[in-house]
C-alpha atoms as a PDB file:
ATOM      1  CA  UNK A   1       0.000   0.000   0.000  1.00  0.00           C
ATOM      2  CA  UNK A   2       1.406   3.118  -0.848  1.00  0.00           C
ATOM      3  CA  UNK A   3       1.412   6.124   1.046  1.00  0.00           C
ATOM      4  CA  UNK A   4      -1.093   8.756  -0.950  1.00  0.00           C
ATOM      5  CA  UNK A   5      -0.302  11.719   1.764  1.00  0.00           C
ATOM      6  CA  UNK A   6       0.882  15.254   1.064  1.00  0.00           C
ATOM      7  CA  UNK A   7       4.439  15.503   1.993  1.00  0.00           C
ATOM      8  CA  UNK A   8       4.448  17.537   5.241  1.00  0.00           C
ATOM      9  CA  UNK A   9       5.661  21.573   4.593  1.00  0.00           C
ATOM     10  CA  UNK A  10       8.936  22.607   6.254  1.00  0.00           C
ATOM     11  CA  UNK A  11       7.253  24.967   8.479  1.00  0.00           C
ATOM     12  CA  UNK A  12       4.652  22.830   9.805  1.00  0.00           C
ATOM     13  CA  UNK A  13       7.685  20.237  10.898  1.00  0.00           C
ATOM     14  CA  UNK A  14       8.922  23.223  12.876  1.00  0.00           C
ATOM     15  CA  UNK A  15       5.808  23.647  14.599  1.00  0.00           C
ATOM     16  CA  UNK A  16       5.441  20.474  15.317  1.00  0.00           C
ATOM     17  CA  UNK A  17       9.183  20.146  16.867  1.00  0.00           C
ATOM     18  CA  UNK A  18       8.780  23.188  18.654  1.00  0.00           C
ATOM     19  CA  UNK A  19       5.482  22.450  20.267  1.00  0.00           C
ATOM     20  CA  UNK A  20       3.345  25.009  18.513  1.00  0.00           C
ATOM     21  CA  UNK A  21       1.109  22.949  16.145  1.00  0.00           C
ATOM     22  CA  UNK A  22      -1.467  21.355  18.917  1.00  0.00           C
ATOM     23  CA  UNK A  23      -1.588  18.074  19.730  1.00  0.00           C
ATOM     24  CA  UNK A  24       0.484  15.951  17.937  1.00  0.00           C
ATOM     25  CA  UNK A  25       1.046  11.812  17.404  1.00  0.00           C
ATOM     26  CA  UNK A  26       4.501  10.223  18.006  1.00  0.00           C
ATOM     27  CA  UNK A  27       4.151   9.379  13.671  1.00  0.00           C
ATOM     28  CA  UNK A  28       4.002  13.305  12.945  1.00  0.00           C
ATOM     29  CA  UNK A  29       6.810  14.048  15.408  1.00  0.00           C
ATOM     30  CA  UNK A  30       9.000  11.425  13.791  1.00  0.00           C
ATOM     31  CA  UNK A  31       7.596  12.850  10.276  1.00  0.00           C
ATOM     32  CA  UNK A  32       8.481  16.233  11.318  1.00  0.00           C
ATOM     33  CA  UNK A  33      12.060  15.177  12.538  1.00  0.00           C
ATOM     34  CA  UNK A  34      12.426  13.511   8.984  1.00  0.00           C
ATOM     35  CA  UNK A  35      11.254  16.442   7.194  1.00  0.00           C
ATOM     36  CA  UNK A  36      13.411  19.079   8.791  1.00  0.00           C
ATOM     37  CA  UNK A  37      16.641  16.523   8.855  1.00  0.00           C
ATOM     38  CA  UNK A  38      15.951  16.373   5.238  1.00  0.00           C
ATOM     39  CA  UNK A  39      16.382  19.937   4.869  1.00  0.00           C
ATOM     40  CA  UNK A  40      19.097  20.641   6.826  1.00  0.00           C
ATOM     41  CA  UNK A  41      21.271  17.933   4.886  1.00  0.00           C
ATOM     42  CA  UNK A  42      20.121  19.332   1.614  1.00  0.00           C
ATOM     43  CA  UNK A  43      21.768  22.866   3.047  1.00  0.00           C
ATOM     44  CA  UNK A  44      24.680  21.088   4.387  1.00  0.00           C
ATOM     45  CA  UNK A  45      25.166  19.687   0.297  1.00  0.00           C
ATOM     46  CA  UNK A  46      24.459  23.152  -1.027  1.00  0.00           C
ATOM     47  CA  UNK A  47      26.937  24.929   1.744  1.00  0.00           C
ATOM     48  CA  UNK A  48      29.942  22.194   0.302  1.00  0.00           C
ATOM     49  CA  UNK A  49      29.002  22.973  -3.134  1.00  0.00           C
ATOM     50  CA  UNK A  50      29.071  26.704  -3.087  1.00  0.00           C
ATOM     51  CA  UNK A  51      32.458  27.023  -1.264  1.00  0.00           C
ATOM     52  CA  UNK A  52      33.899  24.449  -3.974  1.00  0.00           C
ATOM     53  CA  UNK A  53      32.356  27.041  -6.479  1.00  0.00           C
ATOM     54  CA  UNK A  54      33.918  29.973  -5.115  1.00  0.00           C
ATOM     55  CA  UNK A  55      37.548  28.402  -4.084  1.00  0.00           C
ATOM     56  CA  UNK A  56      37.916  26.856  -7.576  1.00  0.00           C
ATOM     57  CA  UNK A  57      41.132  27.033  -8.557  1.00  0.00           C
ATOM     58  CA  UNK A  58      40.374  25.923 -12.157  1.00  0.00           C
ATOM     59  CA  UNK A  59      37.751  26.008 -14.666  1.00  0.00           C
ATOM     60  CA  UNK A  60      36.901  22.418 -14.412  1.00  0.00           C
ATOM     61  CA  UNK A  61      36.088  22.461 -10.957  1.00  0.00           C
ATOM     62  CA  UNK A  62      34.360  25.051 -11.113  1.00  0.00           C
ATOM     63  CA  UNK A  63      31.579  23.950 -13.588  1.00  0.00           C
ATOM     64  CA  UNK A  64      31.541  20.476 -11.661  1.00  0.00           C
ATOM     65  CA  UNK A  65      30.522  22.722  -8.942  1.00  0.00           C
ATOM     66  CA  UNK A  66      27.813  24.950  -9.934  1.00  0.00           C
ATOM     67  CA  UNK A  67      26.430  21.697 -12.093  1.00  0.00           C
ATOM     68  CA  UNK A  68      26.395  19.764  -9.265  1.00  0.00           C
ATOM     69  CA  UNK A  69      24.803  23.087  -7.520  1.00  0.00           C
ATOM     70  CA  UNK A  70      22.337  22.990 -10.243  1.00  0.00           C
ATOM     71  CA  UNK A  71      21.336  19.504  -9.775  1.00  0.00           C
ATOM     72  CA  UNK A  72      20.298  20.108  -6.179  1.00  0.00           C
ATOM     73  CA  UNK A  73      18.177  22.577  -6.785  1.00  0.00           C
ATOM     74  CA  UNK A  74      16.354  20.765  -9.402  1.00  0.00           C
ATOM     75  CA  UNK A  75      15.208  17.773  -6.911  1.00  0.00           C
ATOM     76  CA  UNK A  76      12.170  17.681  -5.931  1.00  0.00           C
END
């Protein structure tokens, strides 16, 4: 059975995690913590990309870089 559910926003994971969203079951906590880790490793990938962007000592690297940059940002 697949699951047919909107994924969850990033800001209602927050509100969830910080204890603003109501009451809450242990599944949309756990969602919520997935959601938001999800998001902060996707940052953590851009942040490593960028710098190798800007430090690029050669042209190469560079475009490895900003494709790889590219590719990120076109996940869903």
């Amino acid at each position: 059975m697949s699951d047919t559910r909107e994924p969850m926003p990033l800001y209602r994971a927050q509100a969830i995690l910080r204890g603003h969203a109501g009451v809450t079951t242990p599944e949309d906590r756990r969602t919520a913590a997935l959601v938001v880790l999800r998001e902060m490793e996707q940052l953590q990938l851009v942040d490593v990309l960028a710098r190798r962007f800007v430090e690029a000592t050669d042209v190469d690297t560079r475009d490895r870089a900003l494709r790889r940059l590219r590719e990120t940002f076109d996940r869903p």
